[in-house]
C-alpha atoms as a PDB file:
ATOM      1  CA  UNK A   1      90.955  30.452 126.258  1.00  0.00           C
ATOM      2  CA  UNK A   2      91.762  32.329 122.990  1.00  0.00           C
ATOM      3  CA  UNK A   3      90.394  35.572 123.360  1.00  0.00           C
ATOM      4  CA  UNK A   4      92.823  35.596 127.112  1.00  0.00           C
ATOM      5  CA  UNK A   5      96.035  34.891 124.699  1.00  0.00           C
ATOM      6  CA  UNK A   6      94.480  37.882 122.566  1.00  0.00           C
ATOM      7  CA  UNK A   7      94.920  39.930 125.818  1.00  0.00           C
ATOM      8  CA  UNK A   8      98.980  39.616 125.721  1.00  0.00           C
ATOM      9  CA  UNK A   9     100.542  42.722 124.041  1.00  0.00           C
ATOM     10  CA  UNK A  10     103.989  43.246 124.500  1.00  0.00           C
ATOM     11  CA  UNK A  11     104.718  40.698 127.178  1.00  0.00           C
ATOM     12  CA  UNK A  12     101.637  42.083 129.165  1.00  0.00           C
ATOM     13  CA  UNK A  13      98.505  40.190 130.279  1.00  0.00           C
ATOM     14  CA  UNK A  14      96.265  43.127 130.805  1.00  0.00           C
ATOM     15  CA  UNK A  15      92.488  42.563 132.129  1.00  0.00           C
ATOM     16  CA  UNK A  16      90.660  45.206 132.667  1.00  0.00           C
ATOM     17  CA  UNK A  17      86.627  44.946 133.659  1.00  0.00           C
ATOM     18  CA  UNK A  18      86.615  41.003 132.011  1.00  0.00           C
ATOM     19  CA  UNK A  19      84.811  39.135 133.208  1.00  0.00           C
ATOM     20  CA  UNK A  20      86.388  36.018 133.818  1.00  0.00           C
ATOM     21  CA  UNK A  21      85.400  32.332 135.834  1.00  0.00           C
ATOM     22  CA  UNK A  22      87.344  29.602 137.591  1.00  0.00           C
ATOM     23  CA  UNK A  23      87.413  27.902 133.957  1.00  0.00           C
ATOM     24  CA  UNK A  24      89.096  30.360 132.444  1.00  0.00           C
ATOM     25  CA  UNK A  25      91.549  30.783 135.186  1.00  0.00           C
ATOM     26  CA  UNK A  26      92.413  27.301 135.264  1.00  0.00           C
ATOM     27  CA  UNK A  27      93.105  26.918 131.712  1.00  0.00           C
ATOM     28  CA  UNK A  28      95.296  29.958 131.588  1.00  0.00           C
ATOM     29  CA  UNK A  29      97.184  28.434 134.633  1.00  0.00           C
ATOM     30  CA  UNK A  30      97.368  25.398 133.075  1.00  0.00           C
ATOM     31  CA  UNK A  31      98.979  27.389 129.973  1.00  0.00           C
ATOM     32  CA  UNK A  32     101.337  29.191 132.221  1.00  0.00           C
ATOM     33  CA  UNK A  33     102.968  26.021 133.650  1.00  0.00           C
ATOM     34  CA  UNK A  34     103.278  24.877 130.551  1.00  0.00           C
ATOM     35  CA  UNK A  35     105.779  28.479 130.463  1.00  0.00           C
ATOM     36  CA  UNK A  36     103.945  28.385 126.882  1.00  0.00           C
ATOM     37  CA  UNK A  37     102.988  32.488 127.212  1.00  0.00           C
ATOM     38  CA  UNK A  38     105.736  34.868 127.509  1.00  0.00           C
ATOM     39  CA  UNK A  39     104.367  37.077 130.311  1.00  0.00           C
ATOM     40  CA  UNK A  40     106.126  39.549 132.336  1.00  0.00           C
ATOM     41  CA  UNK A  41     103.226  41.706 133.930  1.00  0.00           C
ATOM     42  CA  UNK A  42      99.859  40.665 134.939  1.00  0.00           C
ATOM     43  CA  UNK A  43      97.328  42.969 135.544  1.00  0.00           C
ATOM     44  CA  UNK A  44      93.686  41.520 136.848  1.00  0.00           C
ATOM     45  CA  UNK A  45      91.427  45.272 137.407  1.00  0.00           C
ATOM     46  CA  UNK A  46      87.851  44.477 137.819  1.00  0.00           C
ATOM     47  CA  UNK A  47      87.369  40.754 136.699  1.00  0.00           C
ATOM     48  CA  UNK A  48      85.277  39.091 139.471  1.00  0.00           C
ATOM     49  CA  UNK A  49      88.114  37.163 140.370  1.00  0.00           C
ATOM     50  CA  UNK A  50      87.751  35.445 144.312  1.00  0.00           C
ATOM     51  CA  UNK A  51      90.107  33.932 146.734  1.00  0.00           C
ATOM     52  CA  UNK A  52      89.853  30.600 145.316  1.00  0.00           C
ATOM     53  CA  UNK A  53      90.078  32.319 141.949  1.00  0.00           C
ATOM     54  CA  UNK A  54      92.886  34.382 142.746  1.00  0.00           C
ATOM     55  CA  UNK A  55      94.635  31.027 144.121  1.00  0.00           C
ATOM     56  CA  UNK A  56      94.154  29.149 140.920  1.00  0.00           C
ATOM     57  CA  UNK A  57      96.221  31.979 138.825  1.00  0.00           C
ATOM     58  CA  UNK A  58      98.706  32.138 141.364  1.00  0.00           C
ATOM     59  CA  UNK A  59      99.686  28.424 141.276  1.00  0.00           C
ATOM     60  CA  UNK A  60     100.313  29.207 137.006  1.00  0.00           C
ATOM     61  CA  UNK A  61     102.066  32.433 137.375  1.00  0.00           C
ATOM     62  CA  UNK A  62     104.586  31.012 140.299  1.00  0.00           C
ATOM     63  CA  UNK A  63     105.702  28.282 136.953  1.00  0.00           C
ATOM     64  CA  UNK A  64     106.851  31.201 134.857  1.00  0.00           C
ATOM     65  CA  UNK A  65     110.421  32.808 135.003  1.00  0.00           C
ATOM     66  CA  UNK A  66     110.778  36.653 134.708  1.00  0.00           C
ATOM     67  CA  UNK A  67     107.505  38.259 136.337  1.00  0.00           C
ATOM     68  CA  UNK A  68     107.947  41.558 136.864  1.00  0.00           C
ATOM     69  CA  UNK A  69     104.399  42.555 138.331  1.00  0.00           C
ATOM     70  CA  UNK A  70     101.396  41.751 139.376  1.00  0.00           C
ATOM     71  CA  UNK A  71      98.740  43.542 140.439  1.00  0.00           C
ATOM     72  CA  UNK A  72      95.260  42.508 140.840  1.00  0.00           C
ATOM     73  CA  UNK A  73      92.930  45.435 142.342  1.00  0.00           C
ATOM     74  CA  UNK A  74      89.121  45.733 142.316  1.00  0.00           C
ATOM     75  CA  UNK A  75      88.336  42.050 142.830  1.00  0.00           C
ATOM     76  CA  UNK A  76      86.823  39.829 145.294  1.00  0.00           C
ATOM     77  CA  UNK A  77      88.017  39.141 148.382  1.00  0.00           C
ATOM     78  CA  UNK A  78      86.585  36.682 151.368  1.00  0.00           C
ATOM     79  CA  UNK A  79      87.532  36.976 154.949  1.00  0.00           C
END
């Protein structure tokens, strides 16, 4: 989980070609309903992130006050 909080500069989660798995995902949700990150912009560009994925993150991001963006491009998507 570490290296993810080493990804926050100035308010920004940015993730770009990271590789990341539902365990990361759920820790960092985990982190974000704890509103313990101070995250305005998320930006998820290549990580391998699926639906189920992509649901996990959303249910952590929807606990924090003050998003601003979020774009996730390049990912995974089922039907």
């Amino acid at each position: 989980m570490l290296p993810l909080i080493g990804k926050i500069s100035d308010k920004k989660l940015i993730l770009k070609d990271y590789t990341l798995d539902s365990g990361h995902l759920r820790g960092l949700a985990k982190v974000m309903q704890m509103r313990a990150l101070p995250i305005k912009a998320v930006l998820f560009d290549n990580c391998g992130v699926d639906d189920t994925e992509l649901a996990i993150l959303l249910e952590g991001i929807s606990a924090l006050d003050g998003i601003e963006s979020f774009v996730y491009k390049n990912n995974v998507f089922g039907q």
